[in-house]
N, C-alpha and C. Protein backbone atom coordinates (compact mmCIF):
# COMPACT_ATOMS: atom_id res chain seq x y z
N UNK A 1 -30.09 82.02 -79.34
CA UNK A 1 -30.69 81.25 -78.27
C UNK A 1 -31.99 81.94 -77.82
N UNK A 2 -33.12 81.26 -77.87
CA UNK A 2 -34.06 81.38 -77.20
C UNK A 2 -34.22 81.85 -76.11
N UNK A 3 -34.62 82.63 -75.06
CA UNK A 3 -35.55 82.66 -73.57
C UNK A 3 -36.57 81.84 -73.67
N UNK A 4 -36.27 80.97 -72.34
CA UNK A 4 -37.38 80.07 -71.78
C UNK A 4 -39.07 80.78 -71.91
N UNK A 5 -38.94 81.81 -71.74
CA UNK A 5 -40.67 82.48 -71.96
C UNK A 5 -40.50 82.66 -73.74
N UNK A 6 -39.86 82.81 -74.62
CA UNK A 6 -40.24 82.50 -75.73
C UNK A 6 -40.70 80.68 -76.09
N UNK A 7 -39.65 79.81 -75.69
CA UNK A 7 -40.16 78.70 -76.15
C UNK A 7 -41.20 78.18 -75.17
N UNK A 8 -41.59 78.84 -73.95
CA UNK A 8 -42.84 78.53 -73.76
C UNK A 8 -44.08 78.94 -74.62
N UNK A 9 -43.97 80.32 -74.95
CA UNK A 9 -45.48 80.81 -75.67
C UNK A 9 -45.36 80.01 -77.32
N UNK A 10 -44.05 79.82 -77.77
CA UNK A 10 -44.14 78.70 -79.07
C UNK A 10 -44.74 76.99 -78.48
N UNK A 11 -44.33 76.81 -77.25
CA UNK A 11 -44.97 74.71 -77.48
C UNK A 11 -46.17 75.08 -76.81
N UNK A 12 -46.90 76.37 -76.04
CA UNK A 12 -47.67 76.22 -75.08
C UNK A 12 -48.28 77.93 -75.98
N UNK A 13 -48.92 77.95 -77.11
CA UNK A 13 -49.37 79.33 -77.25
C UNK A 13 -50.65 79.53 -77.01
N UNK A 14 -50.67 81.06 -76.52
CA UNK A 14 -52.07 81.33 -75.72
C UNK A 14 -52.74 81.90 -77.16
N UNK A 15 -54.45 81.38 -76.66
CA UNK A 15 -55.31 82.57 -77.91
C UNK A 15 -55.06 81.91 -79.46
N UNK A 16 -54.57 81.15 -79.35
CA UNK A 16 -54.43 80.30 -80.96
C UNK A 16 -56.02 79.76 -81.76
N UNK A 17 -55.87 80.44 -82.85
CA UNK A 17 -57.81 80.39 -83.26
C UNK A 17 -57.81 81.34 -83.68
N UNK A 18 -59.06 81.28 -84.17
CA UNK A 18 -59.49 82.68 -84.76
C UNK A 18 -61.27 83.12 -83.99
N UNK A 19 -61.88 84.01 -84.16
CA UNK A 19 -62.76 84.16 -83.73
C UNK A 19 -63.62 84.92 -85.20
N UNK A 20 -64.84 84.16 -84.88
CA UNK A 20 -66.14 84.46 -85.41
C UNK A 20 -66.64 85.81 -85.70
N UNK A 21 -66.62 86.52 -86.57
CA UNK A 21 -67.31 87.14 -86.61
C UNK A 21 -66.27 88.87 -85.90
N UNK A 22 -65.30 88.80 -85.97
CA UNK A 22 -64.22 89.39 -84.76
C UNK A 22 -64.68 91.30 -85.43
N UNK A 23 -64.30 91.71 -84.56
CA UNK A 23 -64.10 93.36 -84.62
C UNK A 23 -63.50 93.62 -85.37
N UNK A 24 -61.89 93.04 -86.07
CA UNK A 24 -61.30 93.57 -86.34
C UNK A 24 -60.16 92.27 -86.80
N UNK A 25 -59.96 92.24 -88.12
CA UNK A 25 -58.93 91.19 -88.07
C UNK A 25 -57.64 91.56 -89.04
N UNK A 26 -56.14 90.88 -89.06
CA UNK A 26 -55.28 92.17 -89.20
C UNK A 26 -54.34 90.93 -89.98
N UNK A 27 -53.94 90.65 -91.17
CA UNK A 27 -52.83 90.25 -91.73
C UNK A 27 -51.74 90.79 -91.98
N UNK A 28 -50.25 90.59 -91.55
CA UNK A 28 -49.13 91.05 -92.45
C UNK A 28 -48.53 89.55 -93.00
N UNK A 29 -47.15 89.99 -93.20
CA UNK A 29 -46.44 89.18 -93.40
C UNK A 29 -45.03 89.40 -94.21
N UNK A 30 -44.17 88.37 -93.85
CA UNK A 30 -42.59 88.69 -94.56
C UNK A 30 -42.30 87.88 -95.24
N UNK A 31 -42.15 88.08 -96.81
CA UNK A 31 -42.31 87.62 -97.80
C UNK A 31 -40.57 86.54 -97.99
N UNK A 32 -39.54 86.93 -97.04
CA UNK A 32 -38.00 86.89 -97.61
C UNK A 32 -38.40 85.74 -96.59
N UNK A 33 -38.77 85.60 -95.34
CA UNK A 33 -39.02 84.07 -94.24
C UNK A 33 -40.01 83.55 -94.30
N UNK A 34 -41.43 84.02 -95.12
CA UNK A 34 -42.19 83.31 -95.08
C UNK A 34 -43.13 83.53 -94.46
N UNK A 35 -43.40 84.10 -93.02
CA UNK A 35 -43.93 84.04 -91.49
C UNK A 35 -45.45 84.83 -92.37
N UNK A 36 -46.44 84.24 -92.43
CA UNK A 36 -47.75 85.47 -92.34
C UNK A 36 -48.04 85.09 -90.80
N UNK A 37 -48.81 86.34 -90.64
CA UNK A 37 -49.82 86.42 -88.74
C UNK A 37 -51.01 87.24 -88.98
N UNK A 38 -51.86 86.38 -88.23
CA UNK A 38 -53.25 86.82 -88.30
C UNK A 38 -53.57 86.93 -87.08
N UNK A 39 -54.30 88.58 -87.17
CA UNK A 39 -55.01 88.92 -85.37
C UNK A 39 -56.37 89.21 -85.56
N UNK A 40 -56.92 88.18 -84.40
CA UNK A 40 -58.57 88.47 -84.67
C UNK A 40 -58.43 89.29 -82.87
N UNK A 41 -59.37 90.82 -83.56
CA UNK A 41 -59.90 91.29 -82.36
C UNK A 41 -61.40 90.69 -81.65
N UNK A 42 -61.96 90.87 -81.04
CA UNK A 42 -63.53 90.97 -80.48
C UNK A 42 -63.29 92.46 -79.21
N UNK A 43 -63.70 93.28 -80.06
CA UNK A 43 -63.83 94.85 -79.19
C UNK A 43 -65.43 95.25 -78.75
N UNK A 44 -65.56 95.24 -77.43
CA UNK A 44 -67.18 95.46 -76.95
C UNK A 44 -67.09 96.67 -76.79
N UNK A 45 -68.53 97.64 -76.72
CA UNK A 45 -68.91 98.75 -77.24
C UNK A 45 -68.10 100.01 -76.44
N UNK A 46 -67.72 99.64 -75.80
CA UNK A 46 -66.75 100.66 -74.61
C UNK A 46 -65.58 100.66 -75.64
N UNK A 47 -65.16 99.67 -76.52
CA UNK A 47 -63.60 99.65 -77.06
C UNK A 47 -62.60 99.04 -76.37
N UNK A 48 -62.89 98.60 -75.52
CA UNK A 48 -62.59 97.22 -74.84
C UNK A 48 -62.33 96.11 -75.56
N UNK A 49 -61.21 95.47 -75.59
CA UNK A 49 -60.31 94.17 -76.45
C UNK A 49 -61.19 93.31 -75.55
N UNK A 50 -61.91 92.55 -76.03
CA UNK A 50 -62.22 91.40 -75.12
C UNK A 50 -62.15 89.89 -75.22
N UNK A 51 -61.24 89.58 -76.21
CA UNK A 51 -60.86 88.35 -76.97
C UNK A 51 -59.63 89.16 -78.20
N UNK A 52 -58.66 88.09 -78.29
CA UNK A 52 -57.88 88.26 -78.91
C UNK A 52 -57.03 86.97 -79.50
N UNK A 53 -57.19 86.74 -80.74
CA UNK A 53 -56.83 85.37 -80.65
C UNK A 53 -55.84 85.52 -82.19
N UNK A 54 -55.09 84.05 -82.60
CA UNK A 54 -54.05 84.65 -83.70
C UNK A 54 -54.16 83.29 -84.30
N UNK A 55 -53.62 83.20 -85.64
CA UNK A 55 -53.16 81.79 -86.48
C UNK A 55 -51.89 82.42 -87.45
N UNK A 56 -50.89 81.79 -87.02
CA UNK A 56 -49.50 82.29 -87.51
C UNK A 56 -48.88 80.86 -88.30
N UNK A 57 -48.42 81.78 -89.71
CA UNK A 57 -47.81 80.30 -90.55
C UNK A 57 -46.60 81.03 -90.54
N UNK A 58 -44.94 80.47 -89.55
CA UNK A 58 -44.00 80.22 -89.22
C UNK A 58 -42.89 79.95 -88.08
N UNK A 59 -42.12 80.60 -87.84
CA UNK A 59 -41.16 80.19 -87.17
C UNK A 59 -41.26 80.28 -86.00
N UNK A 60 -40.83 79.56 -85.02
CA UNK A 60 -40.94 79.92 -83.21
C UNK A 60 -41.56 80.88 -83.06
N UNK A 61 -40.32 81.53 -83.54
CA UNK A 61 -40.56 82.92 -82.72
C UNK A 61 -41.70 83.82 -83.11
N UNK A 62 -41.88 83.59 -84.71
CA UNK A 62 -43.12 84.11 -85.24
C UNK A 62 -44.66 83.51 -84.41
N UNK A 63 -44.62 82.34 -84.20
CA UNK A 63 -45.48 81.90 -83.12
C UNK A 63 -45.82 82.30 -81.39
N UNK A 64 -44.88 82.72 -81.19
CA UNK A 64 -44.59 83.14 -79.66
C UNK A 64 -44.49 84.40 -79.39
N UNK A 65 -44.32 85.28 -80.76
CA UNK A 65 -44.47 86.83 -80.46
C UNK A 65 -46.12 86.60 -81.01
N UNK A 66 -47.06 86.22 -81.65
CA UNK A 66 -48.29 86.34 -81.73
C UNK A 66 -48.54 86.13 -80.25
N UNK A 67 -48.54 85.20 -79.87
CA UNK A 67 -49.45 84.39 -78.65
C UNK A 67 -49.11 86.12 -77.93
N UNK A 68 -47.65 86.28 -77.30
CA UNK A 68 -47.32 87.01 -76.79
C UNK A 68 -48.79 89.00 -76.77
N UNK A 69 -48.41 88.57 -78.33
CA UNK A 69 -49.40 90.15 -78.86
C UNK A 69 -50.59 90.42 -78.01
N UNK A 70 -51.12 88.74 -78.39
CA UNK A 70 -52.51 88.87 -77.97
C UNK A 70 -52.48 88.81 -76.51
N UNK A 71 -52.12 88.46 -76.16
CA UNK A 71 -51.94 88.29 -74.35
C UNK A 71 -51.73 89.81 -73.80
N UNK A 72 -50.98 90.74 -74.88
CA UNK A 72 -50.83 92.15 -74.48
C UNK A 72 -51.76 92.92 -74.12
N UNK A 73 -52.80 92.49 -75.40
CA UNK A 73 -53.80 93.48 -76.20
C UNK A 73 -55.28 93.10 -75.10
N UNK A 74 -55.26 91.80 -74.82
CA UNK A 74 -56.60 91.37 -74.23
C UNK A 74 -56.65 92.23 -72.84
N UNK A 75 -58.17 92.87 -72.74
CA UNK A 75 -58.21 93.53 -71.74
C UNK A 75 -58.18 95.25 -71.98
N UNK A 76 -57.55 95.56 -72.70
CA UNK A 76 -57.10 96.82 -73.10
C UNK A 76 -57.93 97.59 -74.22
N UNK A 77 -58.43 98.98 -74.14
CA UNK A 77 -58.87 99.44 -74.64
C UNK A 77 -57.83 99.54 -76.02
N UNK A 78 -59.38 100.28 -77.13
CA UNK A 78 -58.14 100.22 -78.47
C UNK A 78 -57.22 101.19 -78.25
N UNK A 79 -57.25 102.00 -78.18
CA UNK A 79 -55.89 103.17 -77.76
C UNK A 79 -54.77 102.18 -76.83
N UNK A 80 -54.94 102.05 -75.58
CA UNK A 80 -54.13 100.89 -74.99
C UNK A 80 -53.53 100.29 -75.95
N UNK A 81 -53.89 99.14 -76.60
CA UNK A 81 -53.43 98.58 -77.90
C UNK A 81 -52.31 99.07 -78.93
N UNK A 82 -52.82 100.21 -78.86
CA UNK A 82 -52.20 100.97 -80.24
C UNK A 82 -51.05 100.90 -79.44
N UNK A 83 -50.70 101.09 -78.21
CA UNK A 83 -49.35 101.29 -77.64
C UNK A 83 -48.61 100.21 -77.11
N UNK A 84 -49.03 99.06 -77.87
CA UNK A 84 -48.60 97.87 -77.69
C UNK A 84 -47.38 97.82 -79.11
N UNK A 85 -46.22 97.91 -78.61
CA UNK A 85 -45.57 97.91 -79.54
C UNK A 85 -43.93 96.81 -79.45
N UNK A 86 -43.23 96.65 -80.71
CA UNK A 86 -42.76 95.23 -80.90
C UNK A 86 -41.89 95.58 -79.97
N UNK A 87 -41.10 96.22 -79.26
CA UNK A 87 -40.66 96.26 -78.22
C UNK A 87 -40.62 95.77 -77.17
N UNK A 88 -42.06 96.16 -76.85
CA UNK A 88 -43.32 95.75 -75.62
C UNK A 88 -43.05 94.00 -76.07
N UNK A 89 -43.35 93.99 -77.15
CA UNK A 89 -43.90 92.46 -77.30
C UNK A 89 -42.56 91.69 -76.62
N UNK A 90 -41.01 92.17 -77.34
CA UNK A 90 -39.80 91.22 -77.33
C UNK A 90 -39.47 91.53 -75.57
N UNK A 91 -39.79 92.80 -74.96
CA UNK A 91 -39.37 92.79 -73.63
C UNK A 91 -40.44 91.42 -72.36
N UNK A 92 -41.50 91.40 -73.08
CA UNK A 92 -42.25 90.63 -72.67
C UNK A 92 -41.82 88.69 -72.26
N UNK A 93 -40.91 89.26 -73.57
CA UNK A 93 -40.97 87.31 -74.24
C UNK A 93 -39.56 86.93 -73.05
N UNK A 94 -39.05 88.29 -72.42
CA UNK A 94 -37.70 88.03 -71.94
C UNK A 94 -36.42 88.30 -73.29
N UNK A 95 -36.87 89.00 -74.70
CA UNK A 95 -36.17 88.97 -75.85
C UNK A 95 -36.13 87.97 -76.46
N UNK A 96 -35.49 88.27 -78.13
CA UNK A 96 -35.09 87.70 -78.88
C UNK A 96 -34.12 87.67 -79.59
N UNK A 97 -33.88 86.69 -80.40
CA UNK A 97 -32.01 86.63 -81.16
C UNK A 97 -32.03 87.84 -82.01
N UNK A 98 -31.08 88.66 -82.76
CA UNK A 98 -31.23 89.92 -83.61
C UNK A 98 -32.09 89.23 -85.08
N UNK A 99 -32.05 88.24 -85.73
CA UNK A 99 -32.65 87.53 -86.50
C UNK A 99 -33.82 87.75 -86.14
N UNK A 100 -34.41 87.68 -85.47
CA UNK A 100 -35.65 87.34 -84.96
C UNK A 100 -36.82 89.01 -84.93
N UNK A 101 -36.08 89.44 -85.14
CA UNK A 101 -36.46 90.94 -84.24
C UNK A 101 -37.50 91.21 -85.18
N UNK A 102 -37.64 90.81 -86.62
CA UNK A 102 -38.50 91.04 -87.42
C UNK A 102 -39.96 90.50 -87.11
N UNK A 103 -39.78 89.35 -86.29
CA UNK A 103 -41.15 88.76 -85.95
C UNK A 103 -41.84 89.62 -84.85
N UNK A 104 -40.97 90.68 -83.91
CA UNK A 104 -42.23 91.43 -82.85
C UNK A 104 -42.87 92.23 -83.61
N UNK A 105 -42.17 92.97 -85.16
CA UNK A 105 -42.53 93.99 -85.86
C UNK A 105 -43.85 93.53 -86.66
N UNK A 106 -44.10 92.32 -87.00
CA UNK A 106 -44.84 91.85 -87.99
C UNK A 106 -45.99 91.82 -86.67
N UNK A 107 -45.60 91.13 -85.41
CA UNK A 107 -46.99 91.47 -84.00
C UNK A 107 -47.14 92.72 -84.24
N UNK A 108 -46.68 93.45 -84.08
CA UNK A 108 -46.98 95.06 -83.75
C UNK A 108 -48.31 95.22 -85.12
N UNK A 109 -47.36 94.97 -86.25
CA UNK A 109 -48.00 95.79 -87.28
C UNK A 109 -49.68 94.88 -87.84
N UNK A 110 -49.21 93.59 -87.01
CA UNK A 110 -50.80 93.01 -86.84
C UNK A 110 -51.79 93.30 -86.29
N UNK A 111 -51.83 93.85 -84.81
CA UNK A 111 -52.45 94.47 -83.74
C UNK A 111 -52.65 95.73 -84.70
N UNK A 112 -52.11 96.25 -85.63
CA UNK A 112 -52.69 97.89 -86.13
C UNK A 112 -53.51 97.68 -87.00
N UNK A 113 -52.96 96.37 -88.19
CA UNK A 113 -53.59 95.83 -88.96
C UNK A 113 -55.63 95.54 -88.84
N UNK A 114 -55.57 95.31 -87.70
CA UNK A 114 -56.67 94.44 -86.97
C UNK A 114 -57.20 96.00 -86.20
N UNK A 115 -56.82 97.14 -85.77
CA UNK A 115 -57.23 97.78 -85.26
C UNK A 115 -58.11 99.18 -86.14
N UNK A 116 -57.25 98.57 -87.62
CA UNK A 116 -57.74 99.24 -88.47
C UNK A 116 -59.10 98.98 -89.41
N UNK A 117 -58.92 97.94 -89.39
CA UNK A 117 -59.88 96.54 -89.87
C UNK A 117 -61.17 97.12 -88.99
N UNK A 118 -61.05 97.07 -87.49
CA UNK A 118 -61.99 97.66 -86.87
C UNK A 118 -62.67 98.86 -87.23
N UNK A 119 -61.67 99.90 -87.04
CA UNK A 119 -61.92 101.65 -87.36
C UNK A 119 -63.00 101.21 -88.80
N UNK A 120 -62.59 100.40 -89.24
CA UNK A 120 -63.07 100.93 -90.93
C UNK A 120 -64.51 100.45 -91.03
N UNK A 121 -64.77 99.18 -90.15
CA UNK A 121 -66.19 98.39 -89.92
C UNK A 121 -67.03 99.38 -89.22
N UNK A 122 -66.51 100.38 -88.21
CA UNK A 122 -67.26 101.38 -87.26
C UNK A 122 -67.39 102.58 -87.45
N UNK A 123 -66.73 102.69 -89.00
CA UNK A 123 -66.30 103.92 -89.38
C UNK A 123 -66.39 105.06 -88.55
N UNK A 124 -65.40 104.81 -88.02
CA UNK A 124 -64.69 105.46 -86.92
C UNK A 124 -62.95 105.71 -87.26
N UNK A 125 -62.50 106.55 -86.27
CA UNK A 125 -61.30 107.08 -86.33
C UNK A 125 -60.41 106.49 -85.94
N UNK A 126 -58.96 106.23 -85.00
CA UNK A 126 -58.48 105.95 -84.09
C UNK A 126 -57.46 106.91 -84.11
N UNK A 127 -57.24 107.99 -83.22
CA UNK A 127 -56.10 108.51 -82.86
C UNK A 127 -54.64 108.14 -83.28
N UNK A 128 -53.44 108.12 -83.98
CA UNK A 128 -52.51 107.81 -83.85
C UNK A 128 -52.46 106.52 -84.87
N UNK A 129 -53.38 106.16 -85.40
CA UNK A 129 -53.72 104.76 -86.42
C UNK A 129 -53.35 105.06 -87.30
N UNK A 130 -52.36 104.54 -88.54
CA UNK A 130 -52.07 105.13 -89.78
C UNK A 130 -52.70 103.20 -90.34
N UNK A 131 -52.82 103.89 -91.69
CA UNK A 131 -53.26 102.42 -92.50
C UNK A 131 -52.31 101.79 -92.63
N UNK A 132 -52.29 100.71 -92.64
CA UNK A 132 -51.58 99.59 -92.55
C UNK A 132 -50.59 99.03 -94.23
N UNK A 133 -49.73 99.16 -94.78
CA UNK A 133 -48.72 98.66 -95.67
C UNK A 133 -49.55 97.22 -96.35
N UNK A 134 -50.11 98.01 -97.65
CA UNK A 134 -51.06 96.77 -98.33
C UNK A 134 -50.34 95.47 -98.89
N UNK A 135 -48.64 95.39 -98.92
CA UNK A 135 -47.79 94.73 -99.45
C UNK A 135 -47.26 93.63 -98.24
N UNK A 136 -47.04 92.75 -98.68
CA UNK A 136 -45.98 91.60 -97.83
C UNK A 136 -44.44 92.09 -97.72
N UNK A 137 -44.42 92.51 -96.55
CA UNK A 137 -43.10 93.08 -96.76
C UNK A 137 -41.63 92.39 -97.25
N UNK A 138 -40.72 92.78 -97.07
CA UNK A 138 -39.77 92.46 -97.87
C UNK A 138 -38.62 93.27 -97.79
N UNK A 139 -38.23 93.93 -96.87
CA UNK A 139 -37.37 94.90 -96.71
C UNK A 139 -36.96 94.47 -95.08
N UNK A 140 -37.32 94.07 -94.45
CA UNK A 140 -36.95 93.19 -93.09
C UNK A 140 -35.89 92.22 -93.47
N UNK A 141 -35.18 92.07 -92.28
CA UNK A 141 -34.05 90.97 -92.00
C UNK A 141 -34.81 90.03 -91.69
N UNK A 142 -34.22 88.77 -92.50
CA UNK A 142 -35.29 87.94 -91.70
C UNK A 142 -33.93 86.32 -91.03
């Protein structure tokens, strides 16, 4: 069963789009359900998230932990960010079913995805940033 704040951010999701030209943009995906997620950053010169927007091909919940991500991340410096994690995301949503749990992980690892995407355009560092898993995963419950 759903929480009412999950099937809100699935019929009503925030930040849906992509953005132009973005800072930083971050694909994963789970190969056994299907779900890919895409995070477009826009980071202004301070490192400041200042747009954050997503286009997700699957399930509810895969839809509603994106919206959720980006709603985290906007506002927040990249470090901030980095500590946006699927946790953060599912405590946010009010939780999710144990099935499900794979979709905050695929947010999380999008937001790093996309944060890395950045580092690499600014060739720059990020503290605590490891590169991102070049494969569609496949080792998740889905």
């Amino acid at each position: 069963m759903y929480s009412e704040r999950v099937m809100d951010h699935f019929q009503n999701p925030r930040n849906m789009g992509e953005i132009e030209d973005a800072s930083g943009v971050g694909t994963v995906g789970n190969a056994k359900c299907g779900d890919i997620m895409r995070i477009f950053l826009d980071i202004d010169e301070e490192g400041v998230i200042r747009e954050a927007k997503f286009k997700t091909f699957g399930c509810g919940a895969a839809v509603a932990t994106s919206s959720m991500a980006t709603e985290l991340v906007k506002g927040k410096t990249v470090q901030e960010a980095l500590q946006v994690t699927n946790k953060a995301v599912m405590e946010a949503l009010d939780g999710l079913p144990p099935v499900k749990v794979h979709c905050s992980l695929l947010a999380e690892e999008a937001i790093h995805a996309a944060l890395w995407d950045y580092a690499k355009k600014q060739g720059i560092a990020i503290e605590g940033l490891q590169e991102p898993r070049a494969d569609i995963h496949e080792d998740e419950e889905s």
